[in-house]
Protein backbone atom coordinates (compact mmCIF):
# COMPACT_ATOMS: atom_id res chain seq x y z
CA UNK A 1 -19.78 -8.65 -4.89
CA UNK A 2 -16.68 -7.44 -6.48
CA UNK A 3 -14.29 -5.21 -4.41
CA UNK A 4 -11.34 -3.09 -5.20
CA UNK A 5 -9.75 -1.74 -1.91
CA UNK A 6 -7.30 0.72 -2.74
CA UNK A 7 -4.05 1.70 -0.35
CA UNK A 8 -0.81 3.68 -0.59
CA UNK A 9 -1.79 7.56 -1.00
CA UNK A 10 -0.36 10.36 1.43
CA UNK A 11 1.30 13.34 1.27
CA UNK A 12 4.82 13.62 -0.22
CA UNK A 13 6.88 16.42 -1.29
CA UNK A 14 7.67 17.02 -5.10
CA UNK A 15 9.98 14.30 -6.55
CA UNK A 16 9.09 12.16 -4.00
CA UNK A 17 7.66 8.46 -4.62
CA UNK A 18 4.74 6.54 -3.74
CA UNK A 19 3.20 3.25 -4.30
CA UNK A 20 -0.74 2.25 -4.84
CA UNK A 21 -1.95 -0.72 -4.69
CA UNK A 22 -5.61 -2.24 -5.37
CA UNK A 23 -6.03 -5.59 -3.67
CA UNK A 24 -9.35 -7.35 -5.61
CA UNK A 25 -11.43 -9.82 -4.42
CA UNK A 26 -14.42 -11.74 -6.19
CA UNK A 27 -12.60 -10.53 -9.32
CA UNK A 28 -9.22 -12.20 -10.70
CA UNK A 29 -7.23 -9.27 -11.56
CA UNK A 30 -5.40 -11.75 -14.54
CA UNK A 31 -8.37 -12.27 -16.16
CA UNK A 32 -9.66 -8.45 -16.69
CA UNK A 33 -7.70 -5.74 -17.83
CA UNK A 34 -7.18 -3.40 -15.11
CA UNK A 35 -6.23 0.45 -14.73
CA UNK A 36 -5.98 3.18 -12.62
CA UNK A 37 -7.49 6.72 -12.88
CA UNK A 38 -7.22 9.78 -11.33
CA UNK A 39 -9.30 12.87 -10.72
CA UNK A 40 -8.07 16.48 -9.28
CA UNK A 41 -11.12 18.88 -7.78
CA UNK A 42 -13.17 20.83 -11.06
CA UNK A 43 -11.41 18.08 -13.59
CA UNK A 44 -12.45 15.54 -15.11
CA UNK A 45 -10.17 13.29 -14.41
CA UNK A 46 -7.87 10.82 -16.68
CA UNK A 47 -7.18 7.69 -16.52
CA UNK A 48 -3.48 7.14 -15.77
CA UNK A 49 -2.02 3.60 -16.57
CA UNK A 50 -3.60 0.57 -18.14
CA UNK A 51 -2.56 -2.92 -18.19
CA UNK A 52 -4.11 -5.39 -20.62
CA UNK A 53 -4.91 -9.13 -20.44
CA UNK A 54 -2.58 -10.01 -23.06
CA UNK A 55 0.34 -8.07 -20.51
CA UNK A 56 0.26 -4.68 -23.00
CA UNK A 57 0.76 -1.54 -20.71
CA UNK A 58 -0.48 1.94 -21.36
CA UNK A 59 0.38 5.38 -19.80
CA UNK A 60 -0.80 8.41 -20.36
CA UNK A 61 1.54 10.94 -21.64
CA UNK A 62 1.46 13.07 -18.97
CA UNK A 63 2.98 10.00 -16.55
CA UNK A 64 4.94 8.34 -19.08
CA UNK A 65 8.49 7.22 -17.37
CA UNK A 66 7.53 8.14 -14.05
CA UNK A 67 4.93 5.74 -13.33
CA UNK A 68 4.83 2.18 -13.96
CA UNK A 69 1.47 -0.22 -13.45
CA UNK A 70 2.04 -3.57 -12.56
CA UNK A 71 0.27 -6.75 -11.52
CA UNK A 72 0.88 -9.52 -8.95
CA UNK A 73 -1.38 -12.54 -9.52
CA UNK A 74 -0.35 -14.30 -6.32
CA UNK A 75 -1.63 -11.74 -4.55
CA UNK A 76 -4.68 -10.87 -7.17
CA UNK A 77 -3.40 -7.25 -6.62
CA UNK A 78 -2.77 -4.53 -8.77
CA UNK A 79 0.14 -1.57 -7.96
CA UNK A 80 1.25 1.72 -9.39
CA UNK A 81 4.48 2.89 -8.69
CA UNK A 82 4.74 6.45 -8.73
CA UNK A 83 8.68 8.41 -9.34
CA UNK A 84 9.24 11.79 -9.66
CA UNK A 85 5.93 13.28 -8.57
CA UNK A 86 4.68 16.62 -9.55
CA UNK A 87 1.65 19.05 -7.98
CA UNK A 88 0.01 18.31 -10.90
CA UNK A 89 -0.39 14.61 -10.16
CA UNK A 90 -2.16 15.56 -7.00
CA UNK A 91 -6.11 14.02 -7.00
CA UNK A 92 -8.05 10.87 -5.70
CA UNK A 93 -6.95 7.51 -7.10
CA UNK A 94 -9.23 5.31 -8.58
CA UNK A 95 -8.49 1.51 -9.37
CA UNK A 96 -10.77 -0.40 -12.24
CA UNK A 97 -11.12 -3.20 -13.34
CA UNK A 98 -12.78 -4.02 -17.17
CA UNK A 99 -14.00 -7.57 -17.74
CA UNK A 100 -14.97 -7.09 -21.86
CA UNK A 101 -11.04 -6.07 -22.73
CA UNK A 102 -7.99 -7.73 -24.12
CA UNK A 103 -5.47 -4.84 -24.14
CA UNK A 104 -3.94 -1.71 -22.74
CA UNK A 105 -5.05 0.54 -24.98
CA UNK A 106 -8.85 -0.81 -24.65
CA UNK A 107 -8.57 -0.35 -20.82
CA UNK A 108 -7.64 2.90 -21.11
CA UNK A 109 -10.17 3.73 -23.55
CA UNK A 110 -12.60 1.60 -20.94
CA UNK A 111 -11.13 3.38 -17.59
CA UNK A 112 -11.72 7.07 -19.16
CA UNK A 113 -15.61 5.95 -20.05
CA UNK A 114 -15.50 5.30 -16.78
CA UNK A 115 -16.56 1.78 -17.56
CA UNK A 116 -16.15 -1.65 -15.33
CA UNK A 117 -15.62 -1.83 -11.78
CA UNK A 118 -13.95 0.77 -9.37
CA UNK A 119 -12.26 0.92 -6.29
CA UNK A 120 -13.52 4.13 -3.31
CA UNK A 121 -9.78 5.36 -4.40
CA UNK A 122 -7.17 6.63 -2.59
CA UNK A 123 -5.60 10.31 -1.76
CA UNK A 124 -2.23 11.46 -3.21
CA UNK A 125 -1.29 14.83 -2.26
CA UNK A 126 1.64 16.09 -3.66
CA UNK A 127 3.24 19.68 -2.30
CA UNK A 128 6.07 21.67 -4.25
């Protein structure tokens, strides 16, 4: 079965940096768009950054130039590097991967209707 292991939360102060990373297996992360999404306590969550199969990254605006989603085939692993963290990007980290979509955008779209394939997700705590 399909498996998204997530790795790389913690605890770090505000303006601090940390790096996720989703290792897949029975799933080739290059030939599904993948994302990541994240959920505080009483939200509902958003999802973060998407990355299309056609290459096409999204972000929501509330990450925009502090966090950048990338792939590394190789390893069939997906990251997101996180700068300049904030309280508010404090929750549980959730990779997914969508098998139907082409781009960013529709991953996204995909991730938020909580659609495709998920990781348990990962803890990022981040104190001011």
């Amino acid at each position: 079965q399909v498996q998204l292991v997530e790795s790389g939360g913690g605890s770090v102060q505000a303006g601090g940096s940390l790096t996720l990373s989703c290792a897949a297996s029975r799933i080739t992360v290059s030939n599904n768009c993948m994302g990541w999404f994240r959920q505080a306590p009483g939200t509902e969550g958003e999802g973060v950054a998407g990355i299309g199969r056609d290459g096409s990254t999204k972000y929501a605006d509330s990450v925009k130039g502090r966090f950048t989603i990338s792939q590394d085939n190789a390893k069939n692993t997906l990251y997101l590097q996180m700068n300049s963290l904030k309280p508010e990007d404090t929750g549980m980290y959730y990779c997914a991967a969508v098998r139907w979509c082409m781009t960013a955008f529709q991953a996204l779209d995909a991730i938020t209707a909580r659609q495709g394939y998920w990781g348990q997700g990962t803890q990022v705590t981040v104190s001011s």
